[in-house]
PDB file of N, CA and C in Angstrom:
ATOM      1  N   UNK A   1       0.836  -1.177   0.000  1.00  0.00           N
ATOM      2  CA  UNK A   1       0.000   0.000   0.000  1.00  0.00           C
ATOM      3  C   UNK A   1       0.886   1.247   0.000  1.00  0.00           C
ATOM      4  N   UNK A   2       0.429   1.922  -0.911  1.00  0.00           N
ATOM      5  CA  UNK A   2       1.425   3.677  -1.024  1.00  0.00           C
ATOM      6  C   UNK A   2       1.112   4.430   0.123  1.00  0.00           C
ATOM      7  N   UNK A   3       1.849   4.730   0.648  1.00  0.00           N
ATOM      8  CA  UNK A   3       1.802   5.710   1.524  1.00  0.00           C
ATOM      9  C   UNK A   3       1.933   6.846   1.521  1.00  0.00           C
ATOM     10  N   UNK A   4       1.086   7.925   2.289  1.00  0.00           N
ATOM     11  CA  UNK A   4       0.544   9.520   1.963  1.00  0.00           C
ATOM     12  C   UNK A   4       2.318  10.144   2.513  1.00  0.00           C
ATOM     13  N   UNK A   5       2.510  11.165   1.376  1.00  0.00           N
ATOM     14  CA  UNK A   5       3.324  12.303   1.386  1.00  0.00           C
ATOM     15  C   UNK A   5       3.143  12.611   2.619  1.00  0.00           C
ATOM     16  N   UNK A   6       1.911  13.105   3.092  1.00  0.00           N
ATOM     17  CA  UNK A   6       1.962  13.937   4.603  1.00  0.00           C
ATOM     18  C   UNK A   6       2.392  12.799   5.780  1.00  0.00           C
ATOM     19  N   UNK A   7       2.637  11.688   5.408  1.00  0.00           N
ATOM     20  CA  UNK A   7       2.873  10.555   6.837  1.00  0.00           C
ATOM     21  C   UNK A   7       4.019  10.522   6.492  1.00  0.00           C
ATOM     22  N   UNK A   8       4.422  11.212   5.374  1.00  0.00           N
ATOM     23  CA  UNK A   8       6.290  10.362   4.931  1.00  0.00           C
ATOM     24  C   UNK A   8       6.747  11.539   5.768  1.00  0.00           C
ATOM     25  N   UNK A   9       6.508  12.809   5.129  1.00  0.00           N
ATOM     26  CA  UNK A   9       6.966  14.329   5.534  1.00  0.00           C
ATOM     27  C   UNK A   9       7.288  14.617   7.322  1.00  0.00           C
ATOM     28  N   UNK A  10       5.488  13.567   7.886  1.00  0.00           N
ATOM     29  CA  UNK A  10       5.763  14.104   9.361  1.00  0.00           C
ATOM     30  C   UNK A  10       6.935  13.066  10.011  1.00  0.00           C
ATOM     31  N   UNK A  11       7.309  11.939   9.451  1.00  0.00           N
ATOM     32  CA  UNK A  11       8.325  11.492   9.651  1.00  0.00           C
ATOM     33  C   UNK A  11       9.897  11.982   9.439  1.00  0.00           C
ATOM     34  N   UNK A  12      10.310  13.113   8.837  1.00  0.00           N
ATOM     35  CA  UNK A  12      10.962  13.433   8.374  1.00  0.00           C
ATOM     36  C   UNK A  12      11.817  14.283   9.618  1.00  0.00           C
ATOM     37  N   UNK A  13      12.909  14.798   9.659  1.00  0.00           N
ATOM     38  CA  UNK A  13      13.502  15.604  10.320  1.00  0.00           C
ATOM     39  C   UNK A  13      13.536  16.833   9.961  1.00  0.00           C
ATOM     40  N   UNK A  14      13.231  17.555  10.700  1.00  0.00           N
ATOM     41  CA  UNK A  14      13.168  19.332  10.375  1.00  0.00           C
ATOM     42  C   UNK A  14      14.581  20.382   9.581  1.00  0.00           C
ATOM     43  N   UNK A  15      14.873  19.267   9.417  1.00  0.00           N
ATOM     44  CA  UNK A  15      16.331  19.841   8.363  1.00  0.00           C
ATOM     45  C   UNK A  15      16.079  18.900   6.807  1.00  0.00           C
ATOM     46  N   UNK A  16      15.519  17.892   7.114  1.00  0.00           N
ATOM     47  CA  UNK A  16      15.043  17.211   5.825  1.00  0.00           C
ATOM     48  C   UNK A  16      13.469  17.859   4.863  1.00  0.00           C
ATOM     49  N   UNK A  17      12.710  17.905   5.972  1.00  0.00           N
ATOM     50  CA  UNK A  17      11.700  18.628   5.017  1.00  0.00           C
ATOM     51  C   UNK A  17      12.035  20.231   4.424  1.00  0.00           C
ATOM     52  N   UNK A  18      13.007  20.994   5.496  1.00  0.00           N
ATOM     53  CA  UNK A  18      13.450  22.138   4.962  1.00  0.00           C
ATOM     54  C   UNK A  18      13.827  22.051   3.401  1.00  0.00           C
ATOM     55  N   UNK A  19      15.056  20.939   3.662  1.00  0.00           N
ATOM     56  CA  UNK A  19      15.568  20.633   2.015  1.00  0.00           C
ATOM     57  C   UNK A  19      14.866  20.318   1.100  1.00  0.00           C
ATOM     58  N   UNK A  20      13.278  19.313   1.358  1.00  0.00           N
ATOM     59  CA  UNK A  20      12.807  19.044   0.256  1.00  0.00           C
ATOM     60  C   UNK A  20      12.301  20.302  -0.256  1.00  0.00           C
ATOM     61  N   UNK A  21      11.630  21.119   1.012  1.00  0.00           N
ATOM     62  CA  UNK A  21      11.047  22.476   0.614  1.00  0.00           C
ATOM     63  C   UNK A  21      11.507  23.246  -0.517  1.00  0.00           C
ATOM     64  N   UNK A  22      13.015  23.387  -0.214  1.00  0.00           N
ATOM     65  CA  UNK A  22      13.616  24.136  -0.985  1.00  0.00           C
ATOM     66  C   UNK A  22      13.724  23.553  -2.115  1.00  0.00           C
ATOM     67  N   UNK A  23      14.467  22.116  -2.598  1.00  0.00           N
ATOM     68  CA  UNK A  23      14.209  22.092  -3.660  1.00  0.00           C
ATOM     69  C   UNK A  23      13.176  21.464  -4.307  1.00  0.00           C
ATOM     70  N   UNK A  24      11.817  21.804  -3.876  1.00  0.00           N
ATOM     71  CA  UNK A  24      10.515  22.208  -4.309  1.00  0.00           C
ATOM     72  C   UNK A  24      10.304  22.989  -4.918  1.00  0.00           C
ATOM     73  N   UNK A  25      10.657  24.343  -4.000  1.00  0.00           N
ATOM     74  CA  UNK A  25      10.546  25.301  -4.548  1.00  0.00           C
ATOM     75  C   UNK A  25      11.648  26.016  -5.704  1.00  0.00           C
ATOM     76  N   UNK A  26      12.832  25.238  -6.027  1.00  0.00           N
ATOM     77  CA  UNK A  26      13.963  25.350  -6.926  1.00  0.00           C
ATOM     78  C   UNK A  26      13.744  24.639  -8.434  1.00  0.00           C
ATOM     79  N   UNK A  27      12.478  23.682  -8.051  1.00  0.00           N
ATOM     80  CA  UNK A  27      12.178  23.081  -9.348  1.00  0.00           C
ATOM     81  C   UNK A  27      10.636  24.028  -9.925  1.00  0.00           C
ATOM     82  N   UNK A  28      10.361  24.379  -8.809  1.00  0.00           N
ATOM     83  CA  UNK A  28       9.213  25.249  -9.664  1.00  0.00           C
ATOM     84  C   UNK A  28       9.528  26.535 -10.209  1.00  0.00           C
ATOM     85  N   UNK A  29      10.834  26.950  -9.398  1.00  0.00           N
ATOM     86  CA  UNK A  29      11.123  28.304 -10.040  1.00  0.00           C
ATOM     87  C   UNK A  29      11.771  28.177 -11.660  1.00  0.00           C
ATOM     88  N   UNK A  30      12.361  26.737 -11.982  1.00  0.00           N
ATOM     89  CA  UNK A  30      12.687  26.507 -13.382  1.00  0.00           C
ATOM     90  C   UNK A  30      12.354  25.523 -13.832  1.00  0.00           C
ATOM     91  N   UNK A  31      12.023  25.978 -15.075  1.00  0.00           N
ATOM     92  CA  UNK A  31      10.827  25.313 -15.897  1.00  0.00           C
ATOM     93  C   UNK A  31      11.301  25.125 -16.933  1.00  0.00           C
ATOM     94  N   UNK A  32      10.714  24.161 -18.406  1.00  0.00           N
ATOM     95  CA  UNK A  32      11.069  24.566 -19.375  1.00  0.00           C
ATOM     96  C   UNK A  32       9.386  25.000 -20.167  1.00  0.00           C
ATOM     97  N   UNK A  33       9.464  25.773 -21.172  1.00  0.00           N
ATOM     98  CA  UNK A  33       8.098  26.557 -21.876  1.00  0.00           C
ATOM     99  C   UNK A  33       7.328  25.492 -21.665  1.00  0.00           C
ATOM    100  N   UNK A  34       7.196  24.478 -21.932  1.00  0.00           N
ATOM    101  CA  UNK A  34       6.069  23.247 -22.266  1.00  0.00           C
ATOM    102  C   UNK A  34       5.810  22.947 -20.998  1.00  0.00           C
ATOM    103  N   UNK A  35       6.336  22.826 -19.560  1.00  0.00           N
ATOM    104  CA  UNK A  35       6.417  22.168 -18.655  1.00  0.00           C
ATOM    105  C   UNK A  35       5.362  23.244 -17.459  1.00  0.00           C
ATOM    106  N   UNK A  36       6.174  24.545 -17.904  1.00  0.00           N
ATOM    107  CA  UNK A  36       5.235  26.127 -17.321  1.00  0.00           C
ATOM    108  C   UNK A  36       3.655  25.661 -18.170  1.00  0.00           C
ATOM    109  N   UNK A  37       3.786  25.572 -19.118  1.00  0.00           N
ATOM    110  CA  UNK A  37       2.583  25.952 -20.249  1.00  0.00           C
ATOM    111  C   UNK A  37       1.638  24.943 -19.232  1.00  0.00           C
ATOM    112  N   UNK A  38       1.784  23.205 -18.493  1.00  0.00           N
ATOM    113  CA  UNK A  38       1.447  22.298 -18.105  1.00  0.00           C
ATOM    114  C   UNK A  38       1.006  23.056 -17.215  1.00  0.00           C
ATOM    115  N   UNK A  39       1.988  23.404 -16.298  1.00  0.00           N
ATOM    116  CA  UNK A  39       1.432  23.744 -14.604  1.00  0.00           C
ATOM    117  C   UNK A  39       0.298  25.151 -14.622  1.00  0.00           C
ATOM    118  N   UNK A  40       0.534  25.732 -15.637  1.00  0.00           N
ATOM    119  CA  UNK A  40      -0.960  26.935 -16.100  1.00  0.00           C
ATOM    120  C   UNK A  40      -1.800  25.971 -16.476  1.00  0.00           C
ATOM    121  N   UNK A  41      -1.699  24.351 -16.481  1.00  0.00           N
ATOM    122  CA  UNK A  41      -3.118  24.061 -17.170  1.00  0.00           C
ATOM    123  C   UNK A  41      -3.854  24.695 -18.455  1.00  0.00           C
ATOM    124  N   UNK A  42      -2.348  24.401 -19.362  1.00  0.00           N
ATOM    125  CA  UNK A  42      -2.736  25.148 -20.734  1.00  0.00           C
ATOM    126  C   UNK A  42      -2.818  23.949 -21.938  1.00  0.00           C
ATOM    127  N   UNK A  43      -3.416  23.693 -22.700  1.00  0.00           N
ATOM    128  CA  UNK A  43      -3.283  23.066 -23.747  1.00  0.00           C
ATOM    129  C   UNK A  43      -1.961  23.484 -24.601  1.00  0.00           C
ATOM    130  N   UNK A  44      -1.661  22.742 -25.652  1.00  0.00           N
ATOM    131  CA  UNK A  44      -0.734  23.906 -27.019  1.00  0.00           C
ATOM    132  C   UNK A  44      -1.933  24.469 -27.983  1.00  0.00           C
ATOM    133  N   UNK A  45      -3.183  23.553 -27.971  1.00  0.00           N
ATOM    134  CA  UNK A  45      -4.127  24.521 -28.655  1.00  0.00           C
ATOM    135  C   UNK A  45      -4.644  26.022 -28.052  1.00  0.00           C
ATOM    136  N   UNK A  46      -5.018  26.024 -26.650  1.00  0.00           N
ATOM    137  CA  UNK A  46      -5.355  26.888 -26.233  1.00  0.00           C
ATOM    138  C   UNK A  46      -3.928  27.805 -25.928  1.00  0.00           C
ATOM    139  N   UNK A  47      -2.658  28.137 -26.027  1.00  0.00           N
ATOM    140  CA  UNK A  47      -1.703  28.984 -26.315  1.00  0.00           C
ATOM    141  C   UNK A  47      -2.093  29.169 -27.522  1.00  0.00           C
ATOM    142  N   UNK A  48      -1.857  28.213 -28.325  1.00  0.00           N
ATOM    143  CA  UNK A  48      -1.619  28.870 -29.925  1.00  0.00           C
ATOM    144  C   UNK A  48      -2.977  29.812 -30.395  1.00  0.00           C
ATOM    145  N   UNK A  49      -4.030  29.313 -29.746  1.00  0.00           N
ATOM    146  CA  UNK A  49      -5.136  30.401 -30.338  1.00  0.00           C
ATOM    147  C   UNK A  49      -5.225  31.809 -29.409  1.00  0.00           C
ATOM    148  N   UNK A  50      -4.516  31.830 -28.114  1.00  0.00           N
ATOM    149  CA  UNK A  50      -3.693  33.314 -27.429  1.00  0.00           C
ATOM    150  C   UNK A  50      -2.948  33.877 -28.394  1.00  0.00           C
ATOM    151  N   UNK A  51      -1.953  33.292 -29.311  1.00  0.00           N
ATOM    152  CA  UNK A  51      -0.968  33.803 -29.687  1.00  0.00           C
ATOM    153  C   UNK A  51      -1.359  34.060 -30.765  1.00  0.00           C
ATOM    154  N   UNK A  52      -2.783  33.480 -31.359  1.00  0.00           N
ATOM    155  CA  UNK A  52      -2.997  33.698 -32.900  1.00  0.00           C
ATOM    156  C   UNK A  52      -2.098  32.538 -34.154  1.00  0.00           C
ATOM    157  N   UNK A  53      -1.879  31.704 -33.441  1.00  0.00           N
ATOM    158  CA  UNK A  53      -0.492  30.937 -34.591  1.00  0.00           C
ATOM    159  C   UNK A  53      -1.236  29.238 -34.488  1.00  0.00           C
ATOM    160  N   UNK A  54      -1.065  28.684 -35.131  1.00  0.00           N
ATOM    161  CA  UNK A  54      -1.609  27.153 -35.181  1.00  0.00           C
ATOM    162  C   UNK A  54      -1.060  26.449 -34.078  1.00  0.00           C
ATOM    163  N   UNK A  55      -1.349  24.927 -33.773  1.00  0.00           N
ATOM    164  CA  UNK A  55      -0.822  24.580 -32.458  1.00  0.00           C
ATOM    165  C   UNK A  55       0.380  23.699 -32.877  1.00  0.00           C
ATOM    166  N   UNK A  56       1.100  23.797 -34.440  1.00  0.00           N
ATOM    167  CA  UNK A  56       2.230  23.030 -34.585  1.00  0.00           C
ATOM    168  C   UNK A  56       3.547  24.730 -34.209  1.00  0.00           C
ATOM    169  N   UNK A  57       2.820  25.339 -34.502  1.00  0.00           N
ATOM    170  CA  UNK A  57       3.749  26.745 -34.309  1.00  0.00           C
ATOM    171  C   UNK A  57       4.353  26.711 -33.112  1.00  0.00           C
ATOM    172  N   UNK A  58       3.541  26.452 -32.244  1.00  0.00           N
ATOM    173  CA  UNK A  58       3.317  26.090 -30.231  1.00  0.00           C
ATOM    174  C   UNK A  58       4.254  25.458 -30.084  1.00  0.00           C
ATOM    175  N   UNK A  59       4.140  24.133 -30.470  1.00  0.00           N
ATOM    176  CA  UNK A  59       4.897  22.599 -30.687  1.00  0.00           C
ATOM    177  C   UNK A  59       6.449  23.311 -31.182  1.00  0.00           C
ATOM    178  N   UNK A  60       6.437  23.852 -32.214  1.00  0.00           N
ATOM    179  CA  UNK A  60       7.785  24.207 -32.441  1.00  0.00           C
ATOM    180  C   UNK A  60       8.763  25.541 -31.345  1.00  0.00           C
ATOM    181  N   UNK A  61       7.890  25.994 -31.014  1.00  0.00           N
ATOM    182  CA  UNK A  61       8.570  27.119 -30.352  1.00  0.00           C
ATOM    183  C   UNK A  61       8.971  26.250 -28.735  1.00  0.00           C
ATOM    184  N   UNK A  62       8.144  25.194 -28.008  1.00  0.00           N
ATOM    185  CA  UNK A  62       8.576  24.791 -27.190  1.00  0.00           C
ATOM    186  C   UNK A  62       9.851  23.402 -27.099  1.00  0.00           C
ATOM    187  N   UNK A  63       9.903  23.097 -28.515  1.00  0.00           N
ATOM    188  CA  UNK A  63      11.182  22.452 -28.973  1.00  0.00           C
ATOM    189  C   UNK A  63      12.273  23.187 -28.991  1.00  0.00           C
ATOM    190  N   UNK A  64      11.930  24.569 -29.255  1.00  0.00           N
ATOM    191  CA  UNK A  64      13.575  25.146 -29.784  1.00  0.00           C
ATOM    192  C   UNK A  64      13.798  25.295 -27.949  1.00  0.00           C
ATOM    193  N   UNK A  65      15.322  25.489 -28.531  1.00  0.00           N
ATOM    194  CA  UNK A  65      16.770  26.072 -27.440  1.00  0.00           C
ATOM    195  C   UNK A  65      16.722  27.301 -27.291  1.00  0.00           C
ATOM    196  N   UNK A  66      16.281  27.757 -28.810  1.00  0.00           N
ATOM    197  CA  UNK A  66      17.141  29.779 -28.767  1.00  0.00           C
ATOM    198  C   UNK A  66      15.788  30.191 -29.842  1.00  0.00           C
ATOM    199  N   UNK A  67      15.618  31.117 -29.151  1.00  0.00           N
ATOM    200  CA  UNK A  67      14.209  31.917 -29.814  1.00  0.00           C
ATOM    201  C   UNK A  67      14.640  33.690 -29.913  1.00  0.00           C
ATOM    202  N   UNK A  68      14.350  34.367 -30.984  1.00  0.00           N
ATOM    203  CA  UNK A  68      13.874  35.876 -30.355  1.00  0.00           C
ATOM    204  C   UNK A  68      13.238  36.090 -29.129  1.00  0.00           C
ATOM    205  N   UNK A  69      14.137  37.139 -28.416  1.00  0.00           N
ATOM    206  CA  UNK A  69      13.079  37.626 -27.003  1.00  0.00           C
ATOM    207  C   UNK A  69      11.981  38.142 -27.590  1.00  0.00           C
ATOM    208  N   UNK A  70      11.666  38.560 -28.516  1.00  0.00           N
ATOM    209  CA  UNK A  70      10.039  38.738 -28.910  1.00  0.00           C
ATOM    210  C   UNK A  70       9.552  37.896 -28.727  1.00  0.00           C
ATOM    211  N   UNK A  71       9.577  36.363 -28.964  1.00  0.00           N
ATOM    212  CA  UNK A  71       8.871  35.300 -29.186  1.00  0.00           C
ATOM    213  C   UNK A  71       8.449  35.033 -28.116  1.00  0.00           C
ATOM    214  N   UNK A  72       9.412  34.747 -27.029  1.00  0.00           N
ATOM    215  CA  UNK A  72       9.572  34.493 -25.598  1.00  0.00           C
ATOM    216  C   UNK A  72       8.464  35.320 -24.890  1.00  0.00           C
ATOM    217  N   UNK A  73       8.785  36.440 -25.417  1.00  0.00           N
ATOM    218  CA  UNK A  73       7.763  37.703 -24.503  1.00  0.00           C
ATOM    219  C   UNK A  73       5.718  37.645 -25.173  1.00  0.00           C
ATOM    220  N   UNK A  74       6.206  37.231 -25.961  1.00  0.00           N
ATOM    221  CA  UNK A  74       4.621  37.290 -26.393  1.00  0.00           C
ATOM    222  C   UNK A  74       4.362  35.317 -26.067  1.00  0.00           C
ATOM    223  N   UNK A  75       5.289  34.601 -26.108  1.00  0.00           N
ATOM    224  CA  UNK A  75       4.693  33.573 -25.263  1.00  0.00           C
ATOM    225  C   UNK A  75       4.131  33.680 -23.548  1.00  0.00           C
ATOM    226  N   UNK A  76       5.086  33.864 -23.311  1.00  0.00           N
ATOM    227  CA  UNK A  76       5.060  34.336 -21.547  1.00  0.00           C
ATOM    228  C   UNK A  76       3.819  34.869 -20.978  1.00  0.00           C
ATOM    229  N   UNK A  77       3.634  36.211 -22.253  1.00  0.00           N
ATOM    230  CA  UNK A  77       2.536  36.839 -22.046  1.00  0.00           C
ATOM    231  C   UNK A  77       1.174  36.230 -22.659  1.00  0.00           C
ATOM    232  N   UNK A  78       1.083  35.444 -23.508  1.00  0.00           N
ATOM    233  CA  UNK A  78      -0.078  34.339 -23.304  1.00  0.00           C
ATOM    234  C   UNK A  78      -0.341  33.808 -22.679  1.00  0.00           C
ATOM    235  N   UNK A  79       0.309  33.444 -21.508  1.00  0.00           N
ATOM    236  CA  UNK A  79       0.342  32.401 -20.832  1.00  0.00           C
ATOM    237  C   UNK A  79      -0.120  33.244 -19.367  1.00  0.00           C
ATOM    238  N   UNK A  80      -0.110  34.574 -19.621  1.00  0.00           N
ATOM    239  CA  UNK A  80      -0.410  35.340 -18.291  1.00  0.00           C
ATOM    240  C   UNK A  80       1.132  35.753 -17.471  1.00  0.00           C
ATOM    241  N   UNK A  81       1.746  35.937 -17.743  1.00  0.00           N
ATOM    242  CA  UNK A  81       3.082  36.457 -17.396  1.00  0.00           C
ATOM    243  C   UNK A  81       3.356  37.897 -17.940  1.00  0.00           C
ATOM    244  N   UNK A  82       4.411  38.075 -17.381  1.00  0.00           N
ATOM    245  CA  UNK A  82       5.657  39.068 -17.939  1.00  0.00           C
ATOM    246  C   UNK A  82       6.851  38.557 -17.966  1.00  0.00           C
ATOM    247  N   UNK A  83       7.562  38.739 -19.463  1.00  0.00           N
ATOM    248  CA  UNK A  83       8.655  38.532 -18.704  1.00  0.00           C
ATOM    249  C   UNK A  83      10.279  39.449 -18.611  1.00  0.00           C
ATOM    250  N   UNK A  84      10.805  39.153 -17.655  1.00  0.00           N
ATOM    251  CA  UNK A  84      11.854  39.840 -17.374  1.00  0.00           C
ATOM    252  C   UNK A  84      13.016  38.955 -17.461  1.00  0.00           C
ATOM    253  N   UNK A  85      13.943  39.998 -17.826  1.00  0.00           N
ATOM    254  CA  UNK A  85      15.386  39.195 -18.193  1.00  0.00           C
ATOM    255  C   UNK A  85      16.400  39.956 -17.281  1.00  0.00           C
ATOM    256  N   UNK A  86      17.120  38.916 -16.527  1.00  0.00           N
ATOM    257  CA  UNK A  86      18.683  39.742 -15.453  1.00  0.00           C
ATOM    258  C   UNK A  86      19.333  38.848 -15.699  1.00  0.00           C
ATOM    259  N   UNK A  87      20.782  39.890 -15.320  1.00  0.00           N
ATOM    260  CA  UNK A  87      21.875  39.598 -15.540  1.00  0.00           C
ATOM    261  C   UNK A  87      22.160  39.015 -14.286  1.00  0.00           C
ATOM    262  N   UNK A  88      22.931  38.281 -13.903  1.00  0.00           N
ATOM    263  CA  UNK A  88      23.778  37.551 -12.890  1.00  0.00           C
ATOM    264  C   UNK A  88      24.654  37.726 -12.237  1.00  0.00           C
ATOM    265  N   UNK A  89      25.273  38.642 -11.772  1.00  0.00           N
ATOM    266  CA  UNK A  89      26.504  38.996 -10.898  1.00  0.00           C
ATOM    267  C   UNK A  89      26.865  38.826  -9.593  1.00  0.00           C
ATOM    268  N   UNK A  90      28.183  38.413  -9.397  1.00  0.00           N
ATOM    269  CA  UNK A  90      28.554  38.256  -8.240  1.00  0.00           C
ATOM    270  C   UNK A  90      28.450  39.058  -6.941  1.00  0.00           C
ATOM    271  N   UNK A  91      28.274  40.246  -7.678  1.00  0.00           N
ATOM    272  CA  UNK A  91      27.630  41.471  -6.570  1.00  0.00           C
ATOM    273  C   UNK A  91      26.227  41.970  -6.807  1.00  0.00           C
ATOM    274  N   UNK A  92      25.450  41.372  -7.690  1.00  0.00           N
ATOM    275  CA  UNK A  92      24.245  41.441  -7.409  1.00  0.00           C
ATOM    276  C   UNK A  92      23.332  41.342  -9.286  1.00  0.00           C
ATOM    277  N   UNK A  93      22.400  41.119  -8.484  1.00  0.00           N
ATOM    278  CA  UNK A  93      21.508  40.982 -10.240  1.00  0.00           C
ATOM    279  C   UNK A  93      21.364  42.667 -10.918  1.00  0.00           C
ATOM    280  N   UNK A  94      20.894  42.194 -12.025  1.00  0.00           N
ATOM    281  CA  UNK A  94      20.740  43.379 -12.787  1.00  0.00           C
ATOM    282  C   UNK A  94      19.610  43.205 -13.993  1.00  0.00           C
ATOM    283  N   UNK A  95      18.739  44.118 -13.999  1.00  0.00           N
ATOM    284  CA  UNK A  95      17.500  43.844 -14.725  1.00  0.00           C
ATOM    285  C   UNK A  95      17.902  44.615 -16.106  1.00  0.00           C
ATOM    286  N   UNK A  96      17.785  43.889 -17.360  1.00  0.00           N
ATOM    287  CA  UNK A  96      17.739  44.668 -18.475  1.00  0.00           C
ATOM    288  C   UNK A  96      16.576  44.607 -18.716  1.00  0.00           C
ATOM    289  N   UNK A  97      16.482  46.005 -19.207  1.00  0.00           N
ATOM    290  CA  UNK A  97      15.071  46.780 -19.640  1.00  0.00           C
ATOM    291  C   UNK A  97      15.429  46.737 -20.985  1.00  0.00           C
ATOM    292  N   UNK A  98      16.530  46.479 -22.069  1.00  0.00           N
ATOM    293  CA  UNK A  98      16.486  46.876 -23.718  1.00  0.00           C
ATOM    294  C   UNK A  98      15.546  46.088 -24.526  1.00  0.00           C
ATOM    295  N   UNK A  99      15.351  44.894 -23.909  1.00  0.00           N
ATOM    296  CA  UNK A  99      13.970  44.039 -24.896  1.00  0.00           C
ATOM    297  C   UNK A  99      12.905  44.756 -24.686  1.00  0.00           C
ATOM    298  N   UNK A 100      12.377  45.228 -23.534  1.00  0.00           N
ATOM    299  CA  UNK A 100      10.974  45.801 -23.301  1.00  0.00           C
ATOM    300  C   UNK A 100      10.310  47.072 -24.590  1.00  0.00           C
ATOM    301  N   UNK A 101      11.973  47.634 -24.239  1.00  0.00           N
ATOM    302  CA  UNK A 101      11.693  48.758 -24.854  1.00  0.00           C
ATOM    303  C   UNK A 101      12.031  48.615 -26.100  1.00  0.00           C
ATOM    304  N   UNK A 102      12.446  47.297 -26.561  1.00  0.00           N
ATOM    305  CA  UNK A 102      12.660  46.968 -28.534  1.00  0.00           C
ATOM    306  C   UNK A 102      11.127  46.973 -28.754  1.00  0.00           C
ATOM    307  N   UNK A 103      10.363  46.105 -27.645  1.00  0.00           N
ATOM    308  CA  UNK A 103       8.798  45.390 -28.441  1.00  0.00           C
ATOM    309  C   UNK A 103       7.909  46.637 -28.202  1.00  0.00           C
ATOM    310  N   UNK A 104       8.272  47.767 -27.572  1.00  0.00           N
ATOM    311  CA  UNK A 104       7.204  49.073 -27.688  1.00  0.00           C
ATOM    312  C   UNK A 104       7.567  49.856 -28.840  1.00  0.00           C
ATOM    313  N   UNK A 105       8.941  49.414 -29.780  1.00  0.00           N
ATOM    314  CA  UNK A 105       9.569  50.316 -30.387  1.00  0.00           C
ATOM    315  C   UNK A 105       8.698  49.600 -31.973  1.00  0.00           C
ATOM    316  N   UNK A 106       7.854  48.739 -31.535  1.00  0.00           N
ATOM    317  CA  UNK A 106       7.367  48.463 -33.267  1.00  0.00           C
ATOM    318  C   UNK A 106       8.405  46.761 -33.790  1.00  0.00           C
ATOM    319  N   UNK A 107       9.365  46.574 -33.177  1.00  0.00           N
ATOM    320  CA  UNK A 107      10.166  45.283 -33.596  1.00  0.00           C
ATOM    321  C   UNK A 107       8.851  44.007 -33.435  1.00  0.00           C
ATOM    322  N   UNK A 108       7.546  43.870 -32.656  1.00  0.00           N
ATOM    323  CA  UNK A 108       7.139  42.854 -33.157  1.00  0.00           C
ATOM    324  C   UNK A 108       7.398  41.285 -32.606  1.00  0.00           C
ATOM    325  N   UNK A 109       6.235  40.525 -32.297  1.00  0.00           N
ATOM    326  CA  UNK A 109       7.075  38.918 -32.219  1.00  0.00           C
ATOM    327  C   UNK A 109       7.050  38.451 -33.085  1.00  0.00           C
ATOM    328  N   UNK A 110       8.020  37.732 -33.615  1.00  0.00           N
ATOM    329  CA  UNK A 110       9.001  36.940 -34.818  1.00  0.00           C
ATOM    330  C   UNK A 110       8.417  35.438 -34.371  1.00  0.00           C
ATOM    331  N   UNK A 111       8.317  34.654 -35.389  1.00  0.00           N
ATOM    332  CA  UNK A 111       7.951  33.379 -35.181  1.00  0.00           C
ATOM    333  C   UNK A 111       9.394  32.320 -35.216  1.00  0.00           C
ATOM    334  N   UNK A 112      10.072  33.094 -35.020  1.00  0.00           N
ATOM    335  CA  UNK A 112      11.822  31.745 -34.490  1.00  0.00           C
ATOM    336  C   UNK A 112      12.297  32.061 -33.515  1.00  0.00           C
TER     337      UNK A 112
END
């Protein structure tokens, strides 16, 4: 017989459930497009008719590696997001704002 998560958990030591916590919460913070698209409880039909594009368009954009940040940003934002892009530094993050302000400038999402 399987036994309930919550009987495994209260068995657990308070430094062990900490850890699962965390990386709980380390796998939800990264995703890949198809996997986010899942946990919104999204179809690829119901994106692709957000985005206006067929649902093999969908299919292809969550295959690729490397997309236009247009693409990215008007996916994201189907999906009910925003998204934001930072930089990584050893002394601290850093938010670039130059995509935001490409897709108000008329550049458009690109379908690659």
């Amino acid at each position: 017989m399987a036994k309930s998560y919550r009987l495994l958990q209260a068995r657990m030591s308070p430094e062990a459930r900490a850890r699962a916590q965390s990386k709980a919460e380390q796998m939800i913070r990264e995703m890949a497009l198809d996997e986010l698209r899942r946990a919104l409880d999204l179809t690829q039909d119901e994106l692709a008719r957000r985005l206006k594009v067929k649902q093999p368009a969908v299919a292809k954009i969550e295959s690729r590696a490397d997309m236009y940040v247009s693409t990215l940003k008007s996916v994201i934002e189907a999906m009910g997001g925003t998204l934001e892009i930072r930089a990584v530094f050893p002394h601290g993050d850093v938010r670039i704002t130059h995509f935001a302000e490409a897709r108000t400038r008329g550049t458009g999402a690109a379908a690659g």
